[in-house]
Protein backbone atom coordinates (compact mmCIF):
# COMPACT_ATOMS: atom_id res chain seq x y z
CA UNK A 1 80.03 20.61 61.00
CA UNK A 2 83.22 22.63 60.58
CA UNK A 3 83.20 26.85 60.07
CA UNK A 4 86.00 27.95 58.54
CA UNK A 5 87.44 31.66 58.20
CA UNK A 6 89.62 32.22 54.69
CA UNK A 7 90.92 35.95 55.19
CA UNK A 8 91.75 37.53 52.00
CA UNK A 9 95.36 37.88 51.85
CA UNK A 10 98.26 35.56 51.12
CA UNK A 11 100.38 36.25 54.33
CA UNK A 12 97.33 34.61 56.61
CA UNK A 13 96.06 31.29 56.30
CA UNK A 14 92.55 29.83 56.36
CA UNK A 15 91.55 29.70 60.60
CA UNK A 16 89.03 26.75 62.05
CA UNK A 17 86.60 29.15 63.93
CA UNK A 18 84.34 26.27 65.25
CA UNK A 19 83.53 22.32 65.11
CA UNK A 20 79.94 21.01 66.78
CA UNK A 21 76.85 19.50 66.19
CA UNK A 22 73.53 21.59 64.66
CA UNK A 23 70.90 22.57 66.99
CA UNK A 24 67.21 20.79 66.40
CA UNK A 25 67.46 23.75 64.29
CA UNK A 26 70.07 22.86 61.97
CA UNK A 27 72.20 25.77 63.32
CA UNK A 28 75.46 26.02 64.51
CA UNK A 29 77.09 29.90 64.52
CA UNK A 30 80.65 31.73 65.94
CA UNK A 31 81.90 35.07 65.84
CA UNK A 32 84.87 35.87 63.68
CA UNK A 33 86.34 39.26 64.12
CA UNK A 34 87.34 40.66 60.82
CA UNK A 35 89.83 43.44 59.72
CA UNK A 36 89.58 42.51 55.91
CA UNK A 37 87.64 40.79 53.67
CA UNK A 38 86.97 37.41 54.75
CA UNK A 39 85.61 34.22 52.76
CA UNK A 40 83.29 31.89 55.95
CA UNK A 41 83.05 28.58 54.59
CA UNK A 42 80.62 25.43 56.46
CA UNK A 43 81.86 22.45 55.48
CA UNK A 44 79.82 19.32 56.35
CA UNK A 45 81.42 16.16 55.78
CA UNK A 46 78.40 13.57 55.07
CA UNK A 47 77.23 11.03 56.69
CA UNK A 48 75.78 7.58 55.79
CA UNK A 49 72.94 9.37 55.04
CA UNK A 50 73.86 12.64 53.33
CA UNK A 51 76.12 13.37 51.18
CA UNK A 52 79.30 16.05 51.97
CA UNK A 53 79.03 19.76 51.28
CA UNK A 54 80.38 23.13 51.54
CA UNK A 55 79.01 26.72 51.61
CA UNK A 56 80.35 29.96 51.20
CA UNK A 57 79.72 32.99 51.83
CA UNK A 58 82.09 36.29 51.63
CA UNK A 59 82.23 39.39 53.97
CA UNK A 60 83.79 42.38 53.60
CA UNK A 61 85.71 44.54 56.24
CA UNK A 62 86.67 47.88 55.31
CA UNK A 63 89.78 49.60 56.27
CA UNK A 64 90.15 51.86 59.86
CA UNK A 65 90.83 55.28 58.91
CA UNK A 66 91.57 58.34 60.93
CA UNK A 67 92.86 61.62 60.04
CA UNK A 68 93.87 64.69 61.46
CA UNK A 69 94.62 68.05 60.36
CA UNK A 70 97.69 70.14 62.56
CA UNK A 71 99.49 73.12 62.79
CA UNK A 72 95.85 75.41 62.73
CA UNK A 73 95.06 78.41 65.32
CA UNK A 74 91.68 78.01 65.55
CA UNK A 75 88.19 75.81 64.64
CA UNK A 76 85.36 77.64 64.20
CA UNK A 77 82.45 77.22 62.21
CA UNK A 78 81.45 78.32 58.91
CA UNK A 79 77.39 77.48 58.50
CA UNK A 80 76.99 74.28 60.34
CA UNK A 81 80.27 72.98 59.33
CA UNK A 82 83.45 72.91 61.67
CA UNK A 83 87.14 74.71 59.84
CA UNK A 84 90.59 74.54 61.11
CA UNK A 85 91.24 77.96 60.67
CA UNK A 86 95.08 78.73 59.21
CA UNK A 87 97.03 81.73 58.68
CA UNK A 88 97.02 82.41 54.87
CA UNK A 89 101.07 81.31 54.70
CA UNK A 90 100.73 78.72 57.34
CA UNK A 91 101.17 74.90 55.54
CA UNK A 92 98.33 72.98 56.46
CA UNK A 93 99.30 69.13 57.47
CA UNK A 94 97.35 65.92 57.35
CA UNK A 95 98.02 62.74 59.44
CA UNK A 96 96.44 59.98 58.22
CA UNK A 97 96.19 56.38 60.34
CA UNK A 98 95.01 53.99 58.03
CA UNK A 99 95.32 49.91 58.50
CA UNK A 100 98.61 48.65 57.62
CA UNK A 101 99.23 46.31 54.91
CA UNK A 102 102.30 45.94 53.03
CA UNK A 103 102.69 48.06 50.11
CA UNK A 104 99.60 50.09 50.60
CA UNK A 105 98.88 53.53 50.03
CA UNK A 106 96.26 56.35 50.84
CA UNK A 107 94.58 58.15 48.43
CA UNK A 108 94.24 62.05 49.60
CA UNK A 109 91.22 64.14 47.75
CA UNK A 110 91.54 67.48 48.12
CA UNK A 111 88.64 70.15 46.82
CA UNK A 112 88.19 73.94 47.81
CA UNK A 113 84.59 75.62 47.95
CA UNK A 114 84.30 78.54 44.94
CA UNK A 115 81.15 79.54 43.58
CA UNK A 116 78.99 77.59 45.85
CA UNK A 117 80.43 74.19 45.30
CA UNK A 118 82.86 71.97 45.35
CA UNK A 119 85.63 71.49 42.89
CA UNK A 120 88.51 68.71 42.98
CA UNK A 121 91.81 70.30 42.67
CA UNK A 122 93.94 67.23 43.85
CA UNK A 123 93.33 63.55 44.08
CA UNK A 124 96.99 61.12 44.39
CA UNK A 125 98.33 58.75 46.58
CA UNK A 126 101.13 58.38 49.29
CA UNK A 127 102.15 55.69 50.60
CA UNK A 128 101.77 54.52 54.30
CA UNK A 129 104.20 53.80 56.86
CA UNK A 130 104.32 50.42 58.55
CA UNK A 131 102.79 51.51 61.48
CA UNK A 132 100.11 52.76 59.12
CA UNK A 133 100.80 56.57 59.12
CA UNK A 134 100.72 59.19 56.56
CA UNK A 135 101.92 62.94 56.88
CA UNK A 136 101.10 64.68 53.98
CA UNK A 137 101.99 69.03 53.42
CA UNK A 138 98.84 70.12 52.15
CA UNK A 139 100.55 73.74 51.36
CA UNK A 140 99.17 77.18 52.40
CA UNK A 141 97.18 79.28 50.37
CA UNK A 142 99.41 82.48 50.42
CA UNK A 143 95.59 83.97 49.90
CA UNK A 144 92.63 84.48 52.37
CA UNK A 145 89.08 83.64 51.78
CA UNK A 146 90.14 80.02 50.69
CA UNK A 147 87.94 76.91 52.09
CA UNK A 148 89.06 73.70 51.88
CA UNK A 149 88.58 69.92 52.37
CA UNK A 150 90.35 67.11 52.80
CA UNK A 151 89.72 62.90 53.07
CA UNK A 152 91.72 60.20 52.98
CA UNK A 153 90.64 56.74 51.07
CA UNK A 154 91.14 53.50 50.48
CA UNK A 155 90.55 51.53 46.97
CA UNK A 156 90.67 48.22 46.49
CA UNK A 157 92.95 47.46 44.11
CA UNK A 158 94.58 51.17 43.45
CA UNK A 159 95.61 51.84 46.90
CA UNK A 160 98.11 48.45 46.08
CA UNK A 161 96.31 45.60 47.73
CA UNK A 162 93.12 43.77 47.52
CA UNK A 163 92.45 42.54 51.24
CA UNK A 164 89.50 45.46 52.11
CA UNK A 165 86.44 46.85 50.73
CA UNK A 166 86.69 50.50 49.48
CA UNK A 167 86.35 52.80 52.45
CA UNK A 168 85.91 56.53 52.14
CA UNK A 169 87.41 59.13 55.05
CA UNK A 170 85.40 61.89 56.62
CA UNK A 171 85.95 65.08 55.27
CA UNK A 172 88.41 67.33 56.93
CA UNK A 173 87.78 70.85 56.78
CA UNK A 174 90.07 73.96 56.68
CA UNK A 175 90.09 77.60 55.67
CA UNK A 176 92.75 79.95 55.38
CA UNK A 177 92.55 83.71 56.74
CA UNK A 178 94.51 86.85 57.25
């Protein structure tokens, strides 16, 4: 019995993970350590007595990402919830790490709290460096009272590859005072 790892992705080929014998069982396992979507095949290959066959199966590895607002004076909460707190004409700044793949891009979504809820204002796409960075100028508000949030994403296709499952950020949050 052969396992087989086919990571999605032209630029890596498929990868032997293990050959053995069953167990009285009929079991035979590995590990594989995945960072993106990854087709595991077994491939028996018959014996006088049975004939060959393969099975697949496909796993899906979403994409690392970590962001981090800069440039506030404070974090405080607000409710439950933890703000970067920036002046009202202070730009607010994102760094995104995301895995690097070539040609991919973040998607940013930006909302601000009004009225008790949530309302998009912003969602569009930058692209990442290749050692998987983003810095993105979020603005300043040039107003106080404004609260804010902020998360990165990954979509498979629109974020210009196909190698990860979607994969949604945590939300940063920000407000801008006096």
């Amino acid at each position: 019995m052969e396992i087989w790892a086919d990571p999605y992705g032209a630029d890596k080929p498929n990868k032997l993970l293990k050959t053995g014998k069953v167990d009285a069982h009929g079991n035979l396992s590995t590990s594989v350590t995945m960072t993106r979507d990854t087709a595991v095949k077994a491939v028996y290959k018959g014996d006088s007595r049975y004939a060959p066959r393969t099975v697949q199966s496909k796993a899906y590895a979403h994409v690392k990402i970590a962001a981090s607002l800069s440039k506030y004076y404070k974090t405080a909460k607000i409710g439950s919830t933890s703000y970067r707190y920036y002046h009202k004409n202070t730009d607010a700044v994102l760094t995104t790490t995301m895995t690097y793949y070539t040609g991919r891009k973040q998607r940013l979504d930006l909302q601000v709290y009004s009225d008790g809820r949530w309302y998009t204002t912003a969602s569009e796409y930058f692209a990442l460096g290749t050692n998987g960075k983003s810095v993105v100028n979020l603005g300043h508000a040039g107003t106080s009272g404004i609260r804010a949030r902020v998360r990165a994403v990954y979509v498979d296709p629109t974020s210009g590859d196909s190698v990860n499952t979607n994969t949604i950020g945590a939300w940063q949050y920000f407000y801008f005072s006096n």
